[in-house]
Protein backbone atom coordinates (compact mmCIF):
# COMPACT_ATOMS: atom_id res chain seq x y z
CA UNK A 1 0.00 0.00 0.00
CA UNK A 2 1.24 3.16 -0.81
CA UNK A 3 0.40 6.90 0.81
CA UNK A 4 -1.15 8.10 -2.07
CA UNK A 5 -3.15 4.96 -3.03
CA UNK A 6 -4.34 5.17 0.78
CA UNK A 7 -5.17 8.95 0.78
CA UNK A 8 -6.92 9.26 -2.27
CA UNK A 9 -9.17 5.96 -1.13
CA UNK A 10 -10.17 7.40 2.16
CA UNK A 11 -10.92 10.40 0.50
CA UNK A 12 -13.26 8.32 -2.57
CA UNK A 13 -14.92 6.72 0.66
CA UNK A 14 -16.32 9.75 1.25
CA UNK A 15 -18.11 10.90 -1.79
CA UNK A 16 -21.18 9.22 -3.50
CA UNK A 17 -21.27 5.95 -4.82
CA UNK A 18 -21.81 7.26 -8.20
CA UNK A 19 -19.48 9.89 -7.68
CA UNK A 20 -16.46 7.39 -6.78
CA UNK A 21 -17.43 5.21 -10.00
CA UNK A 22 -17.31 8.09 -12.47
CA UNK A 23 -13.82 9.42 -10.58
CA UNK A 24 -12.19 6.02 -10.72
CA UNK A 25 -13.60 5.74 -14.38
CA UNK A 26 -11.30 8.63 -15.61
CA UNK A 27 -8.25 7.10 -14.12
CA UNK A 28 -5.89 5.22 -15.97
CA UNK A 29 -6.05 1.38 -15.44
CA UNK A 30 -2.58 1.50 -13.75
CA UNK A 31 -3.85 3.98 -11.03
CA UNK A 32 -7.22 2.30 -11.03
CA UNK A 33 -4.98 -1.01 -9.96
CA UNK A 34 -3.51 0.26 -7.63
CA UNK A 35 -6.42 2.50 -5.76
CA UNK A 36 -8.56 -0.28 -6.45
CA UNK A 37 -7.52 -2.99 -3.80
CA UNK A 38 -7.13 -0.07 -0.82
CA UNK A 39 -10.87 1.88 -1.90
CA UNK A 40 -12.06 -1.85 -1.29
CA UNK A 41 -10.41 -2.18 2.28
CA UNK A 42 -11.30 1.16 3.08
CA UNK A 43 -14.99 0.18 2.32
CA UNK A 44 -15.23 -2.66 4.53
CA UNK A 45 -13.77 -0.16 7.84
CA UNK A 46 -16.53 1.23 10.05
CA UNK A 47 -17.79 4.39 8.53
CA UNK A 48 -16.68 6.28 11.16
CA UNK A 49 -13.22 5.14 11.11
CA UNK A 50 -13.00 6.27 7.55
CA UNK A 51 -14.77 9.87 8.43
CA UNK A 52 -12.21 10.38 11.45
CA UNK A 53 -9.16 9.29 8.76
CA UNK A 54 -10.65 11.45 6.29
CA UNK A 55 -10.61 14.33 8.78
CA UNK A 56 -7.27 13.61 9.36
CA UNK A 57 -6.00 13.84 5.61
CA UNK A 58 -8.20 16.57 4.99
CA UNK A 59 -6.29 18.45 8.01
CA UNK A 60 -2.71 16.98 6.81
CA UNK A 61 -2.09 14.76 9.43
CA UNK A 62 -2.08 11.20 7.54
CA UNK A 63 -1.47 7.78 9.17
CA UNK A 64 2.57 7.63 9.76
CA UNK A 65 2.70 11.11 9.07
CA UNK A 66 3.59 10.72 5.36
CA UNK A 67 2.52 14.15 3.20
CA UNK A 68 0.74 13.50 0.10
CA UNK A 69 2.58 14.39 -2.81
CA UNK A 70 1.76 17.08 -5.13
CA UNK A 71 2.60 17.75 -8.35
CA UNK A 72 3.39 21.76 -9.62
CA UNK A 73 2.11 21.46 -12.74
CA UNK A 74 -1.77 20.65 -10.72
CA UNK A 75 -2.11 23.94 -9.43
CA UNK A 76 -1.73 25.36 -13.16
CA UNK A 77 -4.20 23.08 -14.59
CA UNK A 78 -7.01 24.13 -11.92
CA UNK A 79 -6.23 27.77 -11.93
CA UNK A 80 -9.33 28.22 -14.24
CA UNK A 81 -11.83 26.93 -12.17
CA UNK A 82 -10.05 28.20 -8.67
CA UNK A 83 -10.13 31.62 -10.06
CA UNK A 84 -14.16 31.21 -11.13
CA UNK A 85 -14.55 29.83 -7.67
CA UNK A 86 -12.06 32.61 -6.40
CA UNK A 87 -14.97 35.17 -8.02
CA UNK A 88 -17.71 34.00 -6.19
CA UNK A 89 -18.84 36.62 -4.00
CA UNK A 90 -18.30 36.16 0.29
CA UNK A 91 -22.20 35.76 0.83
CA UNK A 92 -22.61 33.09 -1.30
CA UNK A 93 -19.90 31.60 -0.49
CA UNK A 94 -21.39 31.21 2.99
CA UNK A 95 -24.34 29.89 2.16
CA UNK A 96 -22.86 27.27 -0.39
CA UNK A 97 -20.89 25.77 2.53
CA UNK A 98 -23.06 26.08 5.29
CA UNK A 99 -24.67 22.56 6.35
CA UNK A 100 -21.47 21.00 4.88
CA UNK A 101 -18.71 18.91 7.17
CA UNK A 102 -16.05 20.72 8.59
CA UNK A 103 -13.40 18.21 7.02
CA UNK A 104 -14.73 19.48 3.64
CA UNK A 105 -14.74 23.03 4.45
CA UNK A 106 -11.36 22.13 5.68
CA UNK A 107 -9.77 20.51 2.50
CA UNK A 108 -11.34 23.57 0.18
CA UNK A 109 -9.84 26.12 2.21
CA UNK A 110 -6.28 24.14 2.12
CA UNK A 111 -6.44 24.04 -1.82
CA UNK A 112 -5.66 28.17 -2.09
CA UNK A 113 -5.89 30.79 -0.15
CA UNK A 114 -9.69 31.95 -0.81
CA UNK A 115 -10.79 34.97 -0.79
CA UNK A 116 -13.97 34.50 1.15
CA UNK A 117 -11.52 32.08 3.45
CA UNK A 118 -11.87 34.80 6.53
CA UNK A 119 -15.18 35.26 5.73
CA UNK A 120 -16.29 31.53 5.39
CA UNK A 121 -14.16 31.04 8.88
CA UNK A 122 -16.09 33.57 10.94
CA UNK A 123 -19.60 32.66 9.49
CA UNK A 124 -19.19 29.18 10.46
CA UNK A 125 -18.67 29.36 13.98
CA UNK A 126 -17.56 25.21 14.25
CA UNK A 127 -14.68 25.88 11.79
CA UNK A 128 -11.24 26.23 12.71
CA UNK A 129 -8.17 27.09 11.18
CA UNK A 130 -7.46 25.48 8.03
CA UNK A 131 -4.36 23.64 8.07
CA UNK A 132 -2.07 23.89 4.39
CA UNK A 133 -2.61 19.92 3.37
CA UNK A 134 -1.90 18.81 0.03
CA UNK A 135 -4.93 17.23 -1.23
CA UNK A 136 -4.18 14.44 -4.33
CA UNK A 137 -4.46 16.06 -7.82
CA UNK A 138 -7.77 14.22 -8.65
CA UNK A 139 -9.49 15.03 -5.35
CA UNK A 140 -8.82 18.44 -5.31
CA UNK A 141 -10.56 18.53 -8.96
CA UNK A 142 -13.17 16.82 -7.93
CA UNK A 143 -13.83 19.00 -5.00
CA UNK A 144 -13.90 22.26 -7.03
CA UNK A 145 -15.88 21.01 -9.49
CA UNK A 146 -18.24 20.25 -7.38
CA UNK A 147 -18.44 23.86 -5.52
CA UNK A 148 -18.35 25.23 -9.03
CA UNK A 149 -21.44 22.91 -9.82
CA UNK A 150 -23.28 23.49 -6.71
CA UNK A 151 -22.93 27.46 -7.17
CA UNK A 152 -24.28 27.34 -10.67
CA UNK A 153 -27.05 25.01 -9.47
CA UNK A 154 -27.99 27.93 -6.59
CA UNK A 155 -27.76 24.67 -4.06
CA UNK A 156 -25.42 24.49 -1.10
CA UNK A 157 -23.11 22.11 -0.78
CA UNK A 158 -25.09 19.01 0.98
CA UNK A 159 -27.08 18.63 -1.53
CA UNK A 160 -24.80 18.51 -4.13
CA UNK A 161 -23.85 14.74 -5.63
């Protein structure tokens, strides 16, 4: 098992069912192989084991301490949609996260440094500081397009799949 593999399944546990099928579909076979095997063992723990890891990853504090790579050439790739989700003004910011885990709130905030970030922070009184984690490529994507979505949609978050 490697870091990665075991990051970016914890973090698949977490979303949809159909949501974790269409992600793994766009991987390679190769990464598929080896995400595969540890998605499946991650399935089988006790949900709440896999929320608590999640947390943890989300916050940068992985099992053994091991960072998750990431690669430079990611943050290029997303700067479209960071800077349309960049644009979106404080207020509905807000609302688009409220109702939402703090984990998740967590993880978005560690991708860049927001612009509503102070203002999400003091409208959700449960939040803390966001930590800096490094997120893998694919679930930091998958997060942001999913904001992006649930702000066109006028929906928060939660409801959001």
């Amino acid at each position: 098992m490697t870091t990665t593999a075991r990051s970016v399944a914890l973090l698949l546990s977490q979303l949809h069912a159909g949501d974790r099928r269409w992600l793994l579909s766009q991987l390679d076979r190769e990464q598929q192989r080896q995400i595969g095997p540890e998605l499946e063992a991650v399935l089988r723990l006790p949900r709440a084991t896999r929320r608590r890891e999640a947390a943890r990853l989300a916050q940068g504090s992985l099992p053994g301490g091991h960072p998750v790579p990431m690669a430079a050439t990611d943050v290029d790739e997303l700067a479209p949609l960071i800077d349309r989700i960049d644009g979106i003004a404080d207020s509905r910011m807000v609302a688009l996260w409220r109702g939402s885990p703090d984990w998740l709130l967590q993880a978005f905030l560690a991708i860049h440094p927001w612009r509503a970030a102070q203002a999400l922070q003091q409208q959700l009184p449960t939040m803390r500081s966001a930590p800096r984690a490094t997120l893998p490529s694919l679930v930091r994507r998958k997060l942001l397009e999913s904001v992006m979505a649930a702000a066109e949609a006028g929906r928060p978050l939660e409801h959001a799949r």
